[in-house]
Protein backbone atom coordinates (compact mmCIF):
# COMPACT_ATOMS: atom_id res chain seq x y z
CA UNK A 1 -6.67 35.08 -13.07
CA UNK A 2 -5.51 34.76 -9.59
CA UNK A 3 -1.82 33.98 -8.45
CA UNK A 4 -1.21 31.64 -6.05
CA UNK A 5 1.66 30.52 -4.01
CA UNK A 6 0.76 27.00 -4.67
CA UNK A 7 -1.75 25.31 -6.47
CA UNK A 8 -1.84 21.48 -5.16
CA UNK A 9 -3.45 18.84 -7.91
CA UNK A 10 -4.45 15.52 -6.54
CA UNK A 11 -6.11 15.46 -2.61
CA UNK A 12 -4.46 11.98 -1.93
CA UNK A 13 -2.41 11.83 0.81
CA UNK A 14 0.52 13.70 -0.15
CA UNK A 15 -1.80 16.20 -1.45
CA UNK A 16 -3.90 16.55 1.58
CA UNK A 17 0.05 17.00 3.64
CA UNK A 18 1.53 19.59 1.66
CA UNK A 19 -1.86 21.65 1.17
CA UNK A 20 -2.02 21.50 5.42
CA UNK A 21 1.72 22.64 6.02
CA UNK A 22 1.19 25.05 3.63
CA UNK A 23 -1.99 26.70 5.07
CA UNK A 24 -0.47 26.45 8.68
CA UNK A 25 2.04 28.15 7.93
CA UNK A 26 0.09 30.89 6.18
CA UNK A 27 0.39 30.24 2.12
CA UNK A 28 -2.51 31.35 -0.07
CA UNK A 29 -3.09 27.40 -1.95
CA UNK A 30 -5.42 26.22 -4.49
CA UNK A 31 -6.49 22.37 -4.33
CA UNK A 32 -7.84 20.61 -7.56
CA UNK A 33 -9.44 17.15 -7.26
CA UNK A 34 -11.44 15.08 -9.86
CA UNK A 35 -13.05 13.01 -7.83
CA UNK A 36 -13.09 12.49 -3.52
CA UNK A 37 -10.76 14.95 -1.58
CA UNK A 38 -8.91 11.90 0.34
CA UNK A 39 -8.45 10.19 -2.75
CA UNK A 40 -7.87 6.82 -3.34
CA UNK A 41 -6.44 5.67 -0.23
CA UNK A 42 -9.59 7.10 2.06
CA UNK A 43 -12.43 5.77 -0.15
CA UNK A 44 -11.27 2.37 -2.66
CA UNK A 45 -8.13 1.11 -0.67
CA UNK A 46 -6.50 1.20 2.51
CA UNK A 47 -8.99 2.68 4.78
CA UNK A 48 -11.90 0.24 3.30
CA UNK A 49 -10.00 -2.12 2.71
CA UNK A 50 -8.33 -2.46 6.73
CA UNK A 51 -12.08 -2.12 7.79
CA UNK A 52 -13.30 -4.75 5.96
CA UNK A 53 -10.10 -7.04 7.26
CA UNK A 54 -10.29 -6.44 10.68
CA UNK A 55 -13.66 -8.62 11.51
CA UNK A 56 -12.38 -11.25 9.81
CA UNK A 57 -9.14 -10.71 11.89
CA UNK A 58 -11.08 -10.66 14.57
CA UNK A 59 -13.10 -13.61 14.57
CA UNK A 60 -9.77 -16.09 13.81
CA UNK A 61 -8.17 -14.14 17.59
CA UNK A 62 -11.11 -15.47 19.08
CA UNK A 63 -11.21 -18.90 17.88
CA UNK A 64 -7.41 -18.73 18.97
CA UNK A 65 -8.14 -17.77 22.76
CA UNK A 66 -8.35 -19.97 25.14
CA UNK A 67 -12.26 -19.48 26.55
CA UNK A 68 -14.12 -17.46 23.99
CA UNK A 69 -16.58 -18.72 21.40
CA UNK A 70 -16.83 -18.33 17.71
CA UNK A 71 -18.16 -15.13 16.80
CA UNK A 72 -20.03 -14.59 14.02
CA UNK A 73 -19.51 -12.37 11.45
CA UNK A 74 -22.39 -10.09 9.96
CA UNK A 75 -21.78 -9.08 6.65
CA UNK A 76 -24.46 -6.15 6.78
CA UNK A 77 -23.04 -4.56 9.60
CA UNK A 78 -19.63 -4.69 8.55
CA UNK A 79 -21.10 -2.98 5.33
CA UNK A 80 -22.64 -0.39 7.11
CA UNK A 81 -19.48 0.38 9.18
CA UNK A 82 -17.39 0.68 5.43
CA UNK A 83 -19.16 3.21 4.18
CA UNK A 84 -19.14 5.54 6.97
CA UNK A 85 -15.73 5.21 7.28
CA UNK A 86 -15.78 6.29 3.83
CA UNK A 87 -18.16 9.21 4.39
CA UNK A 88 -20.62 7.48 1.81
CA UNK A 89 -18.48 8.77 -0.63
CA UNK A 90 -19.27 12.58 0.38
CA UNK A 91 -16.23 14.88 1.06
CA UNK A 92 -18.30 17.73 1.63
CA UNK A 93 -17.49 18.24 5.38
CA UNK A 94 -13.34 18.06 3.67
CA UNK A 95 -14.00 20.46 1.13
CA UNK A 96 -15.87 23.12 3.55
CA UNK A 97 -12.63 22.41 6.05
CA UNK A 98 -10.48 23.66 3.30
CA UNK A 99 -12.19 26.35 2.40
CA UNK A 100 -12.91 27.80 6.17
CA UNK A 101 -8.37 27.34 6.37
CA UNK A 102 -8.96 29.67 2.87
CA UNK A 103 -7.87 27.41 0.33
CA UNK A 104 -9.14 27.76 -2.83
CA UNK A 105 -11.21 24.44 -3.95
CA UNK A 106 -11.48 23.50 -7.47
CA UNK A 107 -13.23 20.31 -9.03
CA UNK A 108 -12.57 18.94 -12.32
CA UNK A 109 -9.56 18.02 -14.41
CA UNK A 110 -6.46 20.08 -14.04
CA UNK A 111 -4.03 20.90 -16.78
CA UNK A 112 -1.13 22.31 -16.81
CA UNK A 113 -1.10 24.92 -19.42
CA UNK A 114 2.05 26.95 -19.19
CA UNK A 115 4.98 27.77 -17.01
CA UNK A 116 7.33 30.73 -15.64
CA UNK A 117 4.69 30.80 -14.21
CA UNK A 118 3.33 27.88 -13.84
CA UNK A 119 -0.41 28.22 -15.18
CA UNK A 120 -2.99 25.44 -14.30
CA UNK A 121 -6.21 24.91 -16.29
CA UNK A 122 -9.63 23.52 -14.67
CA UNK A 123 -12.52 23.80 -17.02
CA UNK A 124 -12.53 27.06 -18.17
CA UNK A 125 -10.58 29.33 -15.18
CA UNK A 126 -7.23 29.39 -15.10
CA UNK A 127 -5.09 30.22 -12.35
CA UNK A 128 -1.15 30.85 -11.84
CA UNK A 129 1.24 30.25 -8.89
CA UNK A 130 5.38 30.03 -7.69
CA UNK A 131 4.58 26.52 -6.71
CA UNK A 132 2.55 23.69 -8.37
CA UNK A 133 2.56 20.02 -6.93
CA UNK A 134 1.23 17.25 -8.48
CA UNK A 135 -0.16 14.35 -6.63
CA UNK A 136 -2.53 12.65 -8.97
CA UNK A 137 -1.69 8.76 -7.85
CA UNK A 138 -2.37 5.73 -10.10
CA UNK A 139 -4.68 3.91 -11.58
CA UNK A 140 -5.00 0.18 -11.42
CA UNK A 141 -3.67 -1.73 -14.12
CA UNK A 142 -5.70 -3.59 -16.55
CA UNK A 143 -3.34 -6.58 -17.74
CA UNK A 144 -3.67 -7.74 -21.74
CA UNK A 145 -6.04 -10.78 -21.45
CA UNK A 146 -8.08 -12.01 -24.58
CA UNK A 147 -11.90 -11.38 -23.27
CA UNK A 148 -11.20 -8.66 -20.70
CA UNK A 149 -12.80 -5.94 -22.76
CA UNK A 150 -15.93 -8.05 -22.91
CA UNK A 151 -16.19 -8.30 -19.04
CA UNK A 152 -18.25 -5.21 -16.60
CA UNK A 153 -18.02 -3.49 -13.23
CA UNK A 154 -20.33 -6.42 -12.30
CA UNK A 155 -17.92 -9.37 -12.69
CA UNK A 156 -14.66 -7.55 -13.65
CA UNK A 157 -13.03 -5.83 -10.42
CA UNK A 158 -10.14 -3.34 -9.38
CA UNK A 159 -9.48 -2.18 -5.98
CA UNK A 160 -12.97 0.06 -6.54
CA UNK A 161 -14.99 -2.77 -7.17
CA UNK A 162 -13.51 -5.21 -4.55
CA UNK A 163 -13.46 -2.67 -1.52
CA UNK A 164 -17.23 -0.94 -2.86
CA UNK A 165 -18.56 -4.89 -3.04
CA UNK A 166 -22.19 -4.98 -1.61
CA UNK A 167 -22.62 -8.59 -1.56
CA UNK A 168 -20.07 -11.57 -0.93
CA UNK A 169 -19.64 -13.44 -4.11
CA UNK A 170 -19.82 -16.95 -3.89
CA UNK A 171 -16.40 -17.94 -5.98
CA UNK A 172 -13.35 -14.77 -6.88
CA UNK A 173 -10.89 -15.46 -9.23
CA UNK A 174 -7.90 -13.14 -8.03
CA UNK A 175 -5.23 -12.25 -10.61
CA UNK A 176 -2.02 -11.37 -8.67
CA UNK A 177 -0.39 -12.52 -5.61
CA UNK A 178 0.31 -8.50 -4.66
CA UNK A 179 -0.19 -7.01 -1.75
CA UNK A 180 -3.92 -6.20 -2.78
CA UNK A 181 -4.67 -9.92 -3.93
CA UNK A 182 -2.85 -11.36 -0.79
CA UNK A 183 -5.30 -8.71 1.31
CA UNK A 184 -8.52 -9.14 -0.42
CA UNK A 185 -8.02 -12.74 -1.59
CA UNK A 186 -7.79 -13.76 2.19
CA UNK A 187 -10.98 -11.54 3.38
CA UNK A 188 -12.89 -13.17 0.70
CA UNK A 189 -11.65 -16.78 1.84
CA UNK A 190 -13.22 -15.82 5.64
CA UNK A 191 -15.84 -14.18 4.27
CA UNK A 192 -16.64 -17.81 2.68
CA UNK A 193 -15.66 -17.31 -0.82
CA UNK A 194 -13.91 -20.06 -2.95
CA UNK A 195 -11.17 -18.19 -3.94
CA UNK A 196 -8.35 -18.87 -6.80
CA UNK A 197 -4.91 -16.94 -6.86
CA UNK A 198 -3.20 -16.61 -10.24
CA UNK A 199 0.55 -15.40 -9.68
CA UNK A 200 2.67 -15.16 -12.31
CA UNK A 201 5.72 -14.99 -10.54
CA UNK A 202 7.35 -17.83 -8.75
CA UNK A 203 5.88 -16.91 -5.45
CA UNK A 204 3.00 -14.99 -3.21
CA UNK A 205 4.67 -11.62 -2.95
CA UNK A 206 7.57 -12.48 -4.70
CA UNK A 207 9.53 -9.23 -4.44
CA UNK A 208 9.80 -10.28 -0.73
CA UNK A 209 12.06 -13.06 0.91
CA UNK A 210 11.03 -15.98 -0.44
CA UNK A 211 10.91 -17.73 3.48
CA UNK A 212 8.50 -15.01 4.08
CA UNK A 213 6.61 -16.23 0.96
CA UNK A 214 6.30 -19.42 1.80
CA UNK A 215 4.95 -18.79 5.20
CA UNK A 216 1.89 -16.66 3.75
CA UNK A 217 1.43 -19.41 0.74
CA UNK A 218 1.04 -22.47 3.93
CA UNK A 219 -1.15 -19.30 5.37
CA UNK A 220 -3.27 -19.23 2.21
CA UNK A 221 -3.49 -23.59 2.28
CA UNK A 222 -4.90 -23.69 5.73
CA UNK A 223 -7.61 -20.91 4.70
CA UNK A 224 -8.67 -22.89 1.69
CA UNK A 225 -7.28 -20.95 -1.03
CA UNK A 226 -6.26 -22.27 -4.47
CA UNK A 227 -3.24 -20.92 -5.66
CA UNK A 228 -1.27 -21.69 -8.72
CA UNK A 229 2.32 -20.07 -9.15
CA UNK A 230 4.42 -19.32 -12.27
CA UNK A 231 0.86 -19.22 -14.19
CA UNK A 232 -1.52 -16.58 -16.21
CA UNK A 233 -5.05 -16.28 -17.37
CA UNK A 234 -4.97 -16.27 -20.57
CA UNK A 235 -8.72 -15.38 -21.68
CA UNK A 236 -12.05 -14.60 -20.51
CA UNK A 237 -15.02 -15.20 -21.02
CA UNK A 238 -18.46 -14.45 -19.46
CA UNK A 239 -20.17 -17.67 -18.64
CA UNK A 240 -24.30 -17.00 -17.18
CA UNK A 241 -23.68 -14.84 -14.41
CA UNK A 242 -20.21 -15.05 -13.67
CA UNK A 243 -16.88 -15.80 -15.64
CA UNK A 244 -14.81 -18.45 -16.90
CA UNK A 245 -11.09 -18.19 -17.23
CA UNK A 246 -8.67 -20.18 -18.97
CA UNK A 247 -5.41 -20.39 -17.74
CA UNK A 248 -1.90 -20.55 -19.08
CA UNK A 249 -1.30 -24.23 -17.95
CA UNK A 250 -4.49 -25.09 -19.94
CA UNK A 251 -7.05 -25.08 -16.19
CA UNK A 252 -10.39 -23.60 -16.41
CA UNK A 253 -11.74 -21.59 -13.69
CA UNK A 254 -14.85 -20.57 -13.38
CA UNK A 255 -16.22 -17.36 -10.63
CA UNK A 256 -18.96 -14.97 -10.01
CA UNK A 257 -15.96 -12.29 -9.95
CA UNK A 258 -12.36 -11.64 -11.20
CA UNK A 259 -10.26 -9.37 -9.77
CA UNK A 260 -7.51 -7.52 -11.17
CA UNK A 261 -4.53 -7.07 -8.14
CA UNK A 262 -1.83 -6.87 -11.23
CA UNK A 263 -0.34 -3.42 -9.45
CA UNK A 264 -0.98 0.40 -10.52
CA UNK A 265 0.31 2.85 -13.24
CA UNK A 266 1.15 6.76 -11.95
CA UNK A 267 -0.73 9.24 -13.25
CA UNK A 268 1.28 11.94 -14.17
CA UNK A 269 0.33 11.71 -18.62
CA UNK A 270 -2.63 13.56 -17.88
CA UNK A 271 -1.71 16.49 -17.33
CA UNK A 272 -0.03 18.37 -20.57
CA UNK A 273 3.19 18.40 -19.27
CA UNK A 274 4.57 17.00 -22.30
CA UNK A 275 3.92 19.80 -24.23
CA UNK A 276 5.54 22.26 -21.61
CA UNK A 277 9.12 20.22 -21.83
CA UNK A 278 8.40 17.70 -19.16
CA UNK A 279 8.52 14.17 -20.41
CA UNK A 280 6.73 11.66 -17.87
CA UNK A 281 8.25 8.02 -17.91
CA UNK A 282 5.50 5.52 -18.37
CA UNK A 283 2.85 7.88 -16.49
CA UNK A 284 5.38 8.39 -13.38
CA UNK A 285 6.45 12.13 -13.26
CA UNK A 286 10.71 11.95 -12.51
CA UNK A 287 11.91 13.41 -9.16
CA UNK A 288 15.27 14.67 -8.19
CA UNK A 289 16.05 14.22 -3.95
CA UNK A 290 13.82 17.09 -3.19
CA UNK A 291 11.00 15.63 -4.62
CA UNK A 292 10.96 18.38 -7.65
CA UNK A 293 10.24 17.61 -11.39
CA UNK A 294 11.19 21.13 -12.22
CA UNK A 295 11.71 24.27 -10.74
CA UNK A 296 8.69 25.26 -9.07
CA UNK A 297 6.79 21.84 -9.83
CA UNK A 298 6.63 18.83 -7.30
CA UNK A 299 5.51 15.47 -6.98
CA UNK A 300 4.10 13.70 -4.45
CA UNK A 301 3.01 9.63 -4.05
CA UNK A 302 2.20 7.13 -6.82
CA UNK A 303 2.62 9.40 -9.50
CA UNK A 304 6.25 9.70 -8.79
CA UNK A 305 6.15 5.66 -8.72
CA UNK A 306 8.55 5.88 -5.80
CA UNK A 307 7.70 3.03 -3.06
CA UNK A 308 3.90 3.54 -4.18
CA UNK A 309 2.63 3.59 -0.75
CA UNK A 310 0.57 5.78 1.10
CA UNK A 311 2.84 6.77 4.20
CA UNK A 312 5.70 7.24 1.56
CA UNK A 313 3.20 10.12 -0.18
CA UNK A 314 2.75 11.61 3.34
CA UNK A 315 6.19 11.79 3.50
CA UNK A 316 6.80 13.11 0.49
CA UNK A 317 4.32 15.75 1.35
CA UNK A 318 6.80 16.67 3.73
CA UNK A 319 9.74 17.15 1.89
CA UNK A 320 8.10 18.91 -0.34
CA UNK A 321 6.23 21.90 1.89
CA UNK A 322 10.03 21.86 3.69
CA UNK A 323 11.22 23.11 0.43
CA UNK A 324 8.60 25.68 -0.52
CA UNK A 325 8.98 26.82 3.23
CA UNK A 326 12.62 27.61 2.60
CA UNK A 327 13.79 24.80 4.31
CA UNK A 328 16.23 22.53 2.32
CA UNK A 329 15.35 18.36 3.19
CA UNK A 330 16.12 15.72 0.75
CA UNK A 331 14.37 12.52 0.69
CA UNK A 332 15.41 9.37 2.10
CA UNK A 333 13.74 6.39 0.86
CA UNK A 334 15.96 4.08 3.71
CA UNK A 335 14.08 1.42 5.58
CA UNK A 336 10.55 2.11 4.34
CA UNK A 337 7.83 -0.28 5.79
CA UNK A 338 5.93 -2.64 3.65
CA UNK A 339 3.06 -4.15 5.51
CA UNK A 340 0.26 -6.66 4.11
CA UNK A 341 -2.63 -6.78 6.63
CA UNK A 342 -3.52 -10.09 6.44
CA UNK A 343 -4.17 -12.47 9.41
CA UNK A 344 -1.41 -12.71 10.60
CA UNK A 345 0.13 -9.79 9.37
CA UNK A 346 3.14 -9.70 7.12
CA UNK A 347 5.87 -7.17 7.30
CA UNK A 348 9.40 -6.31 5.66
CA UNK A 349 11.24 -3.30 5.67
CA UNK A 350 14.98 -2.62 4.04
CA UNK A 351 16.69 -4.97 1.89
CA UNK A 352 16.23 -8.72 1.53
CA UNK A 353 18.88 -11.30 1.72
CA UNK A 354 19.43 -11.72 -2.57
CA UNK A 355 19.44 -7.75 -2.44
CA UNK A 356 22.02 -7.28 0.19
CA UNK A 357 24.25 -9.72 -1.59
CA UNK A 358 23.65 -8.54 -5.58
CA UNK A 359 24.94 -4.75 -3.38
CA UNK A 360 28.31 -6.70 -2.31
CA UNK A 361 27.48 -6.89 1.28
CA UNK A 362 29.27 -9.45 3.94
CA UNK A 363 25.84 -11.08 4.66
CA UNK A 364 24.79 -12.36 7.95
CA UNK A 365 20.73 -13.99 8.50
CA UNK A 366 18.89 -15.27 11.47
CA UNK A 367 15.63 -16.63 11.56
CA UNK A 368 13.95 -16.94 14.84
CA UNK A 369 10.51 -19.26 15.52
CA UNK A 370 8.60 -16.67 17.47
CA UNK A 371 6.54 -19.46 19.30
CA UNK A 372 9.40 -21.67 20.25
CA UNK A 373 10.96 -18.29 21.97
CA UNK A 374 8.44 -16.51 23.37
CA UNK A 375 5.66 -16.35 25.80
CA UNK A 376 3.82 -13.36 23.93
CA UNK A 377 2.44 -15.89 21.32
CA UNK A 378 1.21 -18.01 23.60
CA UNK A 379 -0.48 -15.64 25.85
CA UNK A 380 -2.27 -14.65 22.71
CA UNK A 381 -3.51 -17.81 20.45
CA UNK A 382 -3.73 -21.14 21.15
CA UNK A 383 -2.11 -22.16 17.88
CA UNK A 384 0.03 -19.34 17.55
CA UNK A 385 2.01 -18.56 14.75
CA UNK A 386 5.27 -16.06 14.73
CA UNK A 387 8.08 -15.93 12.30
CA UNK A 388 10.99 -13.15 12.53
CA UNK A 389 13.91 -12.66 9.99
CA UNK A 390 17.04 -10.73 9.94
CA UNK A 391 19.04 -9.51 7.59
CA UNK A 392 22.46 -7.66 8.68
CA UNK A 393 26.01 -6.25 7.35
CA UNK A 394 28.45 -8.42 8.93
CA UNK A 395 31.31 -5.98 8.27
CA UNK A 396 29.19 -2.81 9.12
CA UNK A 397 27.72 -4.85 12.27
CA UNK A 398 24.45 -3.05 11.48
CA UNK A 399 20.73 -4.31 10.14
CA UNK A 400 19.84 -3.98 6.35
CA UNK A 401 16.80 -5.32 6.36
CA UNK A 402 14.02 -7.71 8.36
CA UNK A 403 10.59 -9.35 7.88
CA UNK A 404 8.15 -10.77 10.18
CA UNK A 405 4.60 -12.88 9.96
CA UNK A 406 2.69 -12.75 12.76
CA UNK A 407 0.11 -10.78 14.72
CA UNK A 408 0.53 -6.98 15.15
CA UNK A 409 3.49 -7.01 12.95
CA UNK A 410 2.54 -3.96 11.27
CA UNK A 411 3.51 -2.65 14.81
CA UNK A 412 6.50 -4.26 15.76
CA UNK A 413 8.49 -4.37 12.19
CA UNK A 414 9.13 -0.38 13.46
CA UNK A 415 12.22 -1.09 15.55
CA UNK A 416 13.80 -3.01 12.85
CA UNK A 417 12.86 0.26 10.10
CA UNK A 418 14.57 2.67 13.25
CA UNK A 419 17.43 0.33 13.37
CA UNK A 420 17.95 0.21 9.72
CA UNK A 421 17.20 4.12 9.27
CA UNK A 422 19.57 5.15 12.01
CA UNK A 423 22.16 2.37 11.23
CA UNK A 424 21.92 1.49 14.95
CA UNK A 425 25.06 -0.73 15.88
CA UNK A 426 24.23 -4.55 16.36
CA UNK A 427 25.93 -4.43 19.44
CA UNK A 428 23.65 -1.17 20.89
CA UNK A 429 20.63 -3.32 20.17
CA UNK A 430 21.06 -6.21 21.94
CA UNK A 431 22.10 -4.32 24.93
CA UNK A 432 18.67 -3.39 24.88
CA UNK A 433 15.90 -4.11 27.19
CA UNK A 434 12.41 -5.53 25.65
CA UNK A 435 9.13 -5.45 27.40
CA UNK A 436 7.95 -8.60 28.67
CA UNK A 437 5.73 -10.11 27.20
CA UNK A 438 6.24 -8.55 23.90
CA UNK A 439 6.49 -9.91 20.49
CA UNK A 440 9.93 -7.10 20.16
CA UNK A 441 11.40 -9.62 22.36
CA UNK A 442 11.88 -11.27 19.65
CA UNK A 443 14.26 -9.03 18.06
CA UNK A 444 16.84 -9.75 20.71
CA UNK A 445 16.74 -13.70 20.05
CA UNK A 446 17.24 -12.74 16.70
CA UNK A 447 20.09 -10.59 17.10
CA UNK A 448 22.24 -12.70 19.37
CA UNK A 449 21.30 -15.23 16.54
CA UNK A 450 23.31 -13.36 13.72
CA UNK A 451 26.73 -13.92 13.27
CA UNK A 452 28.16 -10.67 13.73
């Protein structure tokens, strides 16, 4: 049995971060991973999932520019392209990398069998280290509709089945207006599905502002998508070689597919800690500031189920190797970005309006038309479209929060999270100066806008 000084468990993200500090800076580390160092994020969501959205993306810039003709799209190529960006599922060449840094690679389940020290379990070796971190993610969640069990991989899909798809299905039934329906309901659309949204709540992303919502919902209406709001399905049923779903307002809908985008459950229940005093909640694994569940054992990304995003798990990966390095950080969750990479893209980032005032904050807004504003828009789409909203302390004269819908806001949505994060004065950022053309000029027509 070899001790370790860490033993990493889950090659996500934040895995893949702390394992790389650690090496650097000269730790002897052990990695355990079930399935695809890179985990979920590099082969059945974000990284497939942006590739498949960008010719799509594409293809609507063009139609928008003045001069250029309609490309097409070709749905083989665009395959082809997926899965090497997903290595054909292969993480050979990432396991050999590891090894030649001299980390110890192990495949298979991990458990984690006892502690002081902590002893991990995969098949039958066991190894012990100071430090164990646990990075395991989430799974998606499978919501309790009458049929579902009767359903297959074929015509039933997650986040796998959706960014893995091999052929474009003719009609998708999407079941959530999350981020991942929003994203994948819209490439099917241009990809010349029929598709149907079923949100429960009252809105499209309804955690967000609901101004912002309604912008992506008269998005969804010009791309041709069904959507009905404050409604479930209800049952299932298989119907020749697709589905048929009954909803909660008594519609039938029939597809060739359904997918689940009804969000993700950590984790962190898999693992035995239970029986070694540590008590997950509902699968998430609890974290004090430093990112630690326990002396000596970490968590990193979804399976802490703390903003379940990927740069939050790299970031977590940070504080975490910080730590073990000797170097005391605690984590600050302040003006994290939350991006949907539709067309146009839809950002936020900080608080929304309803949450700055349920905290007791002097609320100020603006809300500035991008295309009435600016020239950027313009220089870019014939039909442009550009939306920017702020959200700011009046008595603190400083930004709490901000969302934006338009193109490349994934980009610009950045100053806002610095503002936020650094609790830049009001007054400081509208003394500053924005390249022209930009779409950040619109921050400063938004700014002078607030009443502060």
């Amino acid at each position: 049995m070899e001790h370790l000084d860490a033993i990493v468990i889950g090659m996500g993200p934040g895995g893949e971060t702390v394992t790389d500090r650690l090496l650097t800076a000269g730790r002897r580390v052990a990695v355990v991973e079930r399935e695809l160092i890179g985990g979920e994020c590099g082969y059945w969501a974000c990284i497939p999932t942006k590739v498949l959205l960008r010719p799509p993306e594409v293809r609507e810039e063009a139609v928008g520019a003045a001069g250029v003709a309609d490309p097409a799209l070709d749905w083989p190529a665009l395959r082809s392209y997926r899965d090497q960006m997903i290595r054909h599922l292969d993480d050979s060449k990432q396991v050999e990398g590891y090894r030649e840094r001299g980390a110890l690679v192990l495949r298979g389940e991990a458990r984690i069998v006892g502690r002081d020290p902590w002893r991990v379990a995969v098949g039958n070796t066991e190894h012990t280290a100071d430090h164990v971190v646990v990075a395991t993610g989430a799974r998606a969640l499978v919501p309790p509709i009458d049929g579902l069990d009767g359903l297959g991989p074929d015509v039933l899909w997650t986040n796998r089945e959706a960014t893995a798809l091999t052929e474009i299905p003719e009609r998708a039934l999407v079941v959530g207006g999350s981020a991942v329906g929003v994203e994948l309901g819209q490439f099917l659309a241009r990809m010349g599905s029929q598709v149907t949204i079923v949100q429960r709540g009252p809105r499209l992303l309804d955690r967000e502002d609901p101004r912002l919502c309604e912008l992506v919902s008269e998005q969804f209406e010009r791309d041709g998508v069904t959507v009905h709001l404050g409604s479930q399905v209800t049952s299932v049923a298989r119907e020749g070689d697709g589905i048929s779903a009954v909803l909660s307002g008594g519609e039938r809908v029939r597809a060739d597919v359904m997918l689940l985008a009804t969000g993700r459950v950590p984790r962190g229940d898999q693992l035995g800690l239970a029986e070694l005093g540590v008590e997950p909640d509902r699968g998430a694994l609890p974290v004090d500031g430093h990112c630690r569940v326990a002396p000596g054992l970490w968590a990193a990304g979804d399976v802490t189920a703390r903003s379940m995003f990927t740069h939050v798990a790299k970031y977590q990966g940070r504080v975490i190797s910080a730590n073990i390095l000797g170097t005391d950080q605690v984590a600050d969750y302040t003006a994290v970005p939350r991006v949907v990479f539709s067309y146009p893209e839809i950002a936020a980032v900080g608080l929304t309006e309803a949450q700055a005032r349920e905290r007791g904050i002097d609320v100020a807004t603006a809300e500035t038309d991008l295309t009435a504003a600016l020239a950027r828009p313009w220089t870019m789409d014939t039909d442009p479209r550009g939306t920017l909203g702020l959200v700011a302390d009046r008595e603190r004269g400083v930004l709490v929060g901000a969302w934006a819908f338009g193109p490349l806001a994934s980009e610009w949505i950045h100053t806002a999270a610095l503002a936020i994060r650094m609790g830049l004065p009001i007054v400081a950022l509208r003394d500053t100066i924005p390249q022209f053309p930009t779409f950040n000029e619109g921050y400063l027509i938004a700014l002078e806008a607030l009443d502060v």
